[in-house]
Protein backbone atom coordinates (compact mmCIF):
# COMPACT_ATOMS: atom_id res chain seq x y z
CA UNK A 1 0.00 0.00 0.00
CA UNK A 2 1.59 3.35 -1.45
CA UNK A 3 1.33 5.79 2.31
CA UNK A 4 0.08 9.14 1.16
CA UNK A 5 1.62 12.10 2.23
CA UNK A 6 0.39 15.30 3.79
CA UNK A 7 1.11 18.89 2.64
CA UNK A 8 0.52 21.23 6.10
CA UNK A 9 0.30 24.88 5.75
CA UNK A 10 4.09 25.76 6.76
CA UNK A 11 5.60 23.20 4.12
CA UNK A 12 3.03 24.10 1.01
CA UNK A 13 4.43 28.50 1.91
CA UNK A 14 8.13 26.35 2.00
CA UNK A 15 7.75 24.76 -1.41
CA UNK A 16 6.42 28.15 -3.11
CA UNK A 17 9.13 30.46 -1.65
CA UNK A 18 11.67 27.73 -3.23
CA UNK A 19 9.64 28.15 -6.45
CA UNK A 20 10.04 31.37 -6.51
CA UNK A 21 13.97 31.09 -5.92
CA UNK A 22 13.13 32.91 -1.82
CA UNK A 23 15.58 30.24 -0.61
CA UNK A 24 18.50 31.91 -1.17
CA UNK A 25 17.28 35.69 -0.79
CA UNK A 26 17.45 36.91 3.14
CA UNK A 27 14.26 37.57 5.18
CA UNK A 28 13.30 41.24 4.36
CA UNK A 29 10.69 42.94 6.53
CA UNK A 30 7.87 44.06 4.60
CA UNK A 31 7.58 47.86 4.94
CA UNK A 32 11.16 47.82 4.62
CA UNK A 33 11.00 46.51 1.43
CA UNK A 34 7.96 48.07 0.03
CA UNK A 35 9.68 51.27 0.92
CA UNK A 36 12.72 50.36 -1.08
CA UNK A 37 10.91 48.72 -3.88
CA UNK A 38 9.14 52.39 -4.34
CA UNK A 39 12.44 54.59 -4.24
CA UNK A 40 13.90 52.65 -6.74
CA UNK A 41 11.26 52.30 -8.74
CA UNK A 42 10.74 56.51 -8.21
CA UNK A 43 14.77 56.28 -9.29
CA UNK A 44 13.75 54.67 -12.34
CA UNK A 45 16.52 52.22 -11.15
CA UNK A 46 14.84 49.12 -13.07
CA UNK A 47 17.68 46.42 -12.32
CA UNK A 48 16.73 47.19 -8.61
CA UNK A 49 13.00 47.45 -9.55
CA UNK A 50 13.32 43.76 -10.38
CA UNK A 51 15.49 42.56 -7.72
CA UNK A 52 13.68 44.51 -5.23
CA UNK A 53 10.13 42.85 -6.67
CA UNK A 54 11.79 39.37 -6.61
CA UNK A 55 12.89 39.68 -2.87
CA UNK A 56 9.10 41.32 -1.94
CA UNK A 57 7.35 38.90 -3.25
CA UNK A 58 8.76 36.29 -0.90
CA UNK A 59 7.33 38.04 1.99
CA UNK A 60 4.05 36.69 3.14
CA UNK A 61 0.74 38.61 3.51
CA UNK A 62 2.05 40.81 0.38
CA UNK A 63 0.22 42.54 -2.17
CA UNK A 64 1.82 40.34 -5.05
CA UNK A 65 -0.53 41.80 -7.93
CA UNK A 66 0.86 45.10 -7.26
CA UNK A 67 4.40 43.92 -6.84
CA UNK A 68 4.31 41.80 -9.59
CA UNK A 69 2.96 44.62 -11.77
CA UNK A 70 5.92 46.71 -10.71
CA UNK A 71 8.14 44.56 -11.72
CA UNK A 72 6.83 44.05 -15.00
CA UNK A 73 6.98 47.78 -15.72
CA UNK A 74 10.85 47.68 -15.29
CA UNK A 75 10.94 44.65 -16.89
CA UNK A 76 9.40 46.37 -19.81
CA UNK A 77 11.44 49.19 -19.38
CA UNK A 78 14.50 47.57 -19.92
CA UNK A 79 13.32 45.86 -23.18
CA UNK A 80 13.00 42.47 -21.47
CA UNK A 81 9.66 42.03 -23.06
CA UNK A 82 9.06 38.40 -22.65
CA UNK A 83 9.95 39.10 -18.78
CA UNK A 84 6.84 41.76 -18.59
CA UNK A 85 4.80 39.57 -20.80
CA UNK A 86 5.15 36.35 -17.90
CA UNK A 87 4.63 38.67 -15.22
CA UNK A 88 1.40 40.49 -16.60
CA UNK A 89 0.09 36.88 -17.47
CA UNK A 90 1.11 36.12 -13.73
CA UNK A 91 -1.73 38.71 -12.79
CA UNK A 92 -4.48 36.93 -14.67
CA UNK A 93 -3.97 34.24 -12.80
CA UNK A 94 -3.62 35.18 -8.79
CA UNK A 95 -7.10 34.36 -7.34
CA UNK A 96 -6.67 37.69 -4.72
CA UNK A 97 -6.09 40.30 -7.55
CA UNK A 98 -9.15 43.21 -8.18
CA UNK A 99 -10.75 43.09 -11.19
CA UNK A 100 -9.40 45.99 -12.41
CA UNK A 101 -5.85 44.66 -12.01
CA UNK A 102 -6.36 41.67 -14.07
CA UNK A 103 -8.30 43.49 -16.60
CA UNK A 104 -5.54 45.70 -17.14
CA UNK A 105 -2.80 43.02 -17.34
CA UNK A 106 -5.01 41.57 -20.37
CA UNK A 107 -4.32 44.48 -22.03
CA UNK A 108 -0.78 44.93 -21.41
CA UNK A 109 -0.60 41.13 -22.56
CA UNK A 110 -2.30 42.41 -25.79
CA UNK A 111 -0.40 45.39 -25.97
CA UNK A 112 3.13 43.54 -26.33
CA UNK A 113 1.73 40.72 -28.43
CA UNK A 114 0.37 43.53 -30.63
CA UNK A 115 3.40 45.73 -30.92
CA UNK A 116 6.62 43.93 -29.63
CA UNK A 117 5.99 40.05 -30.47
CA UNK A 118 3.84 41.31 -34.19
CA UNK A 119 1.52 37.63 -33.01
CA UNK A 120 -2.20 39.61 -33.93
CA UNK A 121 -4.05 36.43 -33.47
CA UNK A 122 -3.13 36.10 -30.06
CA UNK A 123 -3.16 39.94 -28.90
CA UNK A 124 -6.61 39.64 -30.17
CA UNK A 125 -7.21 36.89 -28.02
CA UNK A 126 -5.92 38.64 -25.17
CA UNK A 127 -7.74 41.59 -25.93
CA UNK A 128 -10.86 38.95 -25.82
CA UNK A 129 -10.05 38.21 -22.22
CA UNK A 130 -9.80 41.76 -21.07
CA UNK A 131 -13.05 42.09 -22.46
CA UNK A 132 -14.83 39.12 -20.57
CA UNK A 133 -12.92 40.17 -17.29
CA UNK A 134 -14.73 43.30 -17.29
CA UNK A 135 -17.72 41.77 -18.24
CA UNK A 136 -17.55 39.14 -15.72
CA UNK A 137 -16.96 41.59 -12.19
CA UNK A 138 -19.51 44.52 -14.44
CA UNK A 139 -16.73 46.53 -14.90
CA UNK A 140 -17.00 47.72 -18.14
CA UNK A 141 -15.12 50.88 -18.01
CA UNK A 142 -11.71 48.30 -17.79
CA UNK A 143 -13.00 46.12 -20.26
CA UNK A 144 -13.90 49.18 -22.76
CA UNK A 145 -9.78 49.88 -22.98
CA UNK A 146 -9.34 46.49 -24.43
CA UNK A 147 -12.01 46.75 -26.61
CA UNK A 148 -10.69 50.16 -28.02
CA UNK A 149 -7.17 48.38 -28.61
CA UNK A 150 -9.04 45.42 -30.30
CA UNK A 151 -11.23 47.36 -32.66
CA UNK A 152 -7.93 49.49 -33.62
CA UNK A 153 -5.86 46.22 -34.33
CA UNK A 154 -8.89 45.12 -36.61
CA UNK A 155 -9.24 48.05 -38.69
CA UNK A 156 -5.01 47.97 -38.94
CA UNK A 157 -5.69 44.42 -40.26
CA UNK A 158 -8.53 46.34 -42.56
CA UNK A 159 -10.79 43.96 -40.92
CA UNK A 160 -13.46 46.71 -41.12
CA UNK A 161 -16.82 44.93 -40.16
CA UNK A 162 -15.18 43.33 -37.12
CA UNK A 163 -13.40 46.55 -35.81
CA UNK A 164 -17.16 48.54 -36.64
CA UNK A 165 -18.54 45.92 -34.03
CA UNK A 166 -15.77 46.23 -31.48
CA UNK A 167 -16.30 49.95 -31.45
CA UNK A 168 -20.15 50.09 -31.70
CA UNK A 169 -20.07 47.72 -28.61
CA UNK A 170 -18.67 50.55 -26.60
CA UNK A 171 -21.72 52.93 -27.51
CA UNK A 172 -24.10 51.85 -25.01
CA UNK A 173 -21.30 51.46 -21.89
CA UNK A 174 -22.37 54.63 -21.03
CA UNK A 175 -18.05 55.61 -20.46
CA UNK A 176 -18.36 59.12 -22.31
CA UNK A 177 -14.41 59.29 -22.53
CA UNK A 178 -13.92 55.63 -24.22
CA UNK A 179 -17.71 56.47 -26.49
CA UNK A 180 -15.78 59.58 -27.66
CA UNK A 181 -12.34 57.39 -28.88
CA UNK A 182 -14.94 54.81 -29.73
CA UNK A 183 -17.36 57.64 -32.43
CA UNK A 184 -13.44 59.29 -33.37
CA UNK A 185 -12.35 55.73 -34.66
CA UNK A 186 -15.20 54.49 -36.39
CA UNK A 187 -15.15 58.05 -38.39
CA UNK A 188 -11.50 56.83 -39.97
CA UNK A 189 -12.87 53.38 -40.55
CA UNK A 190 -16.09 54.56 -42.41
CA UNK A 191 -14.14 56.80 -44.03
CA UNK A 192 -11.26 54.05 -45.06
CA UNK A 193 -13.88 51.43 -46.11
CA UNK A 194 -16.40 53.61 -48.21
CA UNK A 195 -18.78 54.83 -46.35
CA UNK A 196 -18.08 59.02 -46.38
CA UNK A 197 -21.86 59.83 -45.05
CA UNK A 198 -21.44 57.69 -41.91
CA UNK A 199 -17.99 59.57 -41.20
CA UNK A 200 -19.53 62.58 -41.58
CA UNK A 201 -22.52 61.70 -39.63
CA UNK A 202 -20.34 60.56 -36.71
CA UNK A 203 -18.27 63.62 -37.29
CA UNK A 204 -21.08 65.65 -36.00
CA UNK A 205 -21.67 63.43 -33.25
CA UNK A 206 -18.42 63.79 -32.25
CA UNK A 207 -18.26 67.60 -32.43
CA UNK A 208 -21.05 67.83 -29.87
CA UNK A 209 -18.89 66.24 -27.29
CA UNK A 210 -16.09 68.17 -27.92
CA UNK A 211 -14.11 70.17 -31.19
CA UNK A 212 -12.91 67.57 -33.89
CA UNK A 213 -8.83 67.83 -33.41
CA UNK A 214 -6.79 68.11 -36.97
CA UNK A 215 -7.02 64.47 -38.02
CA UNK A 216 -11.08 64.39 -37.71
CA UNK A 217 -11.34 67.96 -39.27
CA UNK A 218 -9.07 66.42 -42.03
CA UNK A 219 -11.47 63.08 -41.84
CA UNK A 220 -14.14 65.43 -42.72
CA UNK A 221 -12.95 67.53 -45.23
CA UNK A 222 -12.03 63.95 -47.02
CA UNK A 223 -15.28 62.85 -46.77
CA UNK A 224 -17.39 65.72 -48.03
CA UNK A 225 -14.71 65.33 -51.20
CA UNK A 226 -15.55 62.01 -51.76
CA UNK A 227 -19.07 63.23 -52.11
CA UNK A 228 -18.34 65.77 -54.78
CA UNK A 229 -19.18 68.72 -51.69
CA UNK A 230 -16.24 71.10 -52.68
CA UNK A 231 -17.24 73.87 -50.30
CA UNK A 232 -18.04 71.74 -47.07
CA UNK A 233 -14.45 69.72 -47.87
CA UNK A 234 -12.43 73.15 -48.21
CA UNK A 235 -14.20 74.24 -45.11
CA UNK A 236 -12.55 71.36 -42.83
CA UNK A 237 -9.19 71.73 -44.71
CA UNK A 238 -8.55 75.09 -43.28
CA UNK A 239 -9.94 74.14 -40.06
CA UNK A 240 -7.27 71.09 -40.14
CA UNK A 241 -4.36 72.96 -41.85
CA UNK A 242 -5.20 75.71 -38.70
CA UNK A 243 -4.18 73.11 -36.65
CA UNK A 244 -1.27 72.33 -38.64
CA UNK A 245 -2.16 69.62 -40.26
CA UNK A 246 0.70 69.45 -43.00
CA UNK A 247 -1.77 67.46 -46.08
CA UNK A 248 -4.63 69.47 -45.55
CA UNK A 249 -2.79 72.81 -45.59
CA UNK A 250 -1.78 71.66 -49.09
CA UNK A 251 -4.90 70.91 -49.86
CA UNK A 252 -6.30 74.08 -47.78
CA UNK A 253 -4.10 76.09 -50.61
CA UNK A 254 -5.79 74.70 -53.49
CA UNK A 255 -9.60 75.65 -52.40
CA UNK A 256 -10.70 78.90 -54.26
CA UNK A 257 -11.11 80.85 -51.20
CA UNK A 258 -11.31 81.06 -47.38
CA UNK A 259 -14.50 78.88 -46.35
């Protein structure tokens, strides 16, 4: 008969500070560390970030979502991406960290996938599980980032009907700042896949939550050109090239007078 053995309390903490390699660092007291971990980090010292971090996190009773997070931020800013990448995914899965926290290490995870690894199929999917994070703890003003960094990756991949749905699904979130970004980027896509009356129509929209910046005044003036509407496109040109906008004071320069 095989005897069965019993993991108690003080040997399962032993076998996870060996795991994470807390054998060999000295006992630190936890203030004292915390303290240092935040002057270096406040240093933008990020070797000692990560140090620091490593020796915190074999304190018990710590906030390790935080620490970790830390870390990966120096990690990151070293250009140690796959370092951050490990560590954000180390977020998603501690069963004590906020919402919040794991929502935005889902879009960190996306973020470097996206940008530093070039793998869009699997930011995308990241992006995905931001989004059902949120959704799962009703938090959907966390969930809303991801969703703006997955409709932007789509319509980069001019996969225009799927990026229209990411941003239309911010719409009724009721987050004015991220239904703003959401209006701003469908404009471009309408605008990029044909469809110069629902960029302008947005436009609008968007100008009643605050002034259209150069690119959407440009946006605009490109749209009412499509539609053969000289006046109304030379309009938003100067309003653009005001802003310096360097194509539409070009084209600003070729209308046949001040609109």
């Amino acid at each position: 008969m095989r005897k069965r053995w019993t993991l108690y309390p003080c040997t399962a903490i032993a076998l996870l500070m060996i795991l994470l390699g807390c054998e060999d660092r000295p006992a630190d007291d936890l203030d004292v560390c915390l303290a240092s971990l935040e002057a270096f980090e406040k240093a933008q010292d990020h070797t000692a970030v990560v140090d620091k971090a490593t020796t915190c996190l074999c304190i018990p009773g710590i906030d390790s979502s935080w620490v970790i997070e830390m870390r990966s931020f120096a990690h990151f800013r070293q250009g140690d991406f796959a370092a951050a990448l490990k560590d954000d995914f180390r977020i998603t899965q501690l069963s004590n960290a906020r919402c919040s926290k794991k929502t935005a290490a889902w879009e960190e995870i996306g973020y470097l996938l996206e940008e530093k690894f070039k793998n869009h199929p699997m930011a995308l999917w990241a992006y995905d599980q931001g989004i059902q994070c949120g959704n799962d703890c009703d938090s959907p003003y966390h969930a809303n980032f991801n969703r703006i960094h997955k409709g932007q990756l789509l319509s980069k991949l001019k996969r225009y009907p799927e990026a229209v749905d990411a941003f239309e699904s911010i719409l009724a979130t009721g987050d004015t700042a991220k239904i703003w970004l959401a209006k701003v980027n469908l404009m471009h896509i309408h605008l990029q896949s044909g469809s110069p009356s629902k960029c302008i129509a947005l436009g609008y929209d968007v100008s009643r939550i605050q002034p259209l910046g150069e690119f959407q005044n440009y946006w605009m003036a490109s749209a009412f050109d499509h539609l053969g509407q000289r006046d109304s496109a030379c309009h938003y040109y100067h309003r653009a090239a005001e802003m310096g906008h360097p194509k539409s004071i070009d084209l600003a320069a070729q209308c046949p007078g001040r609109k």
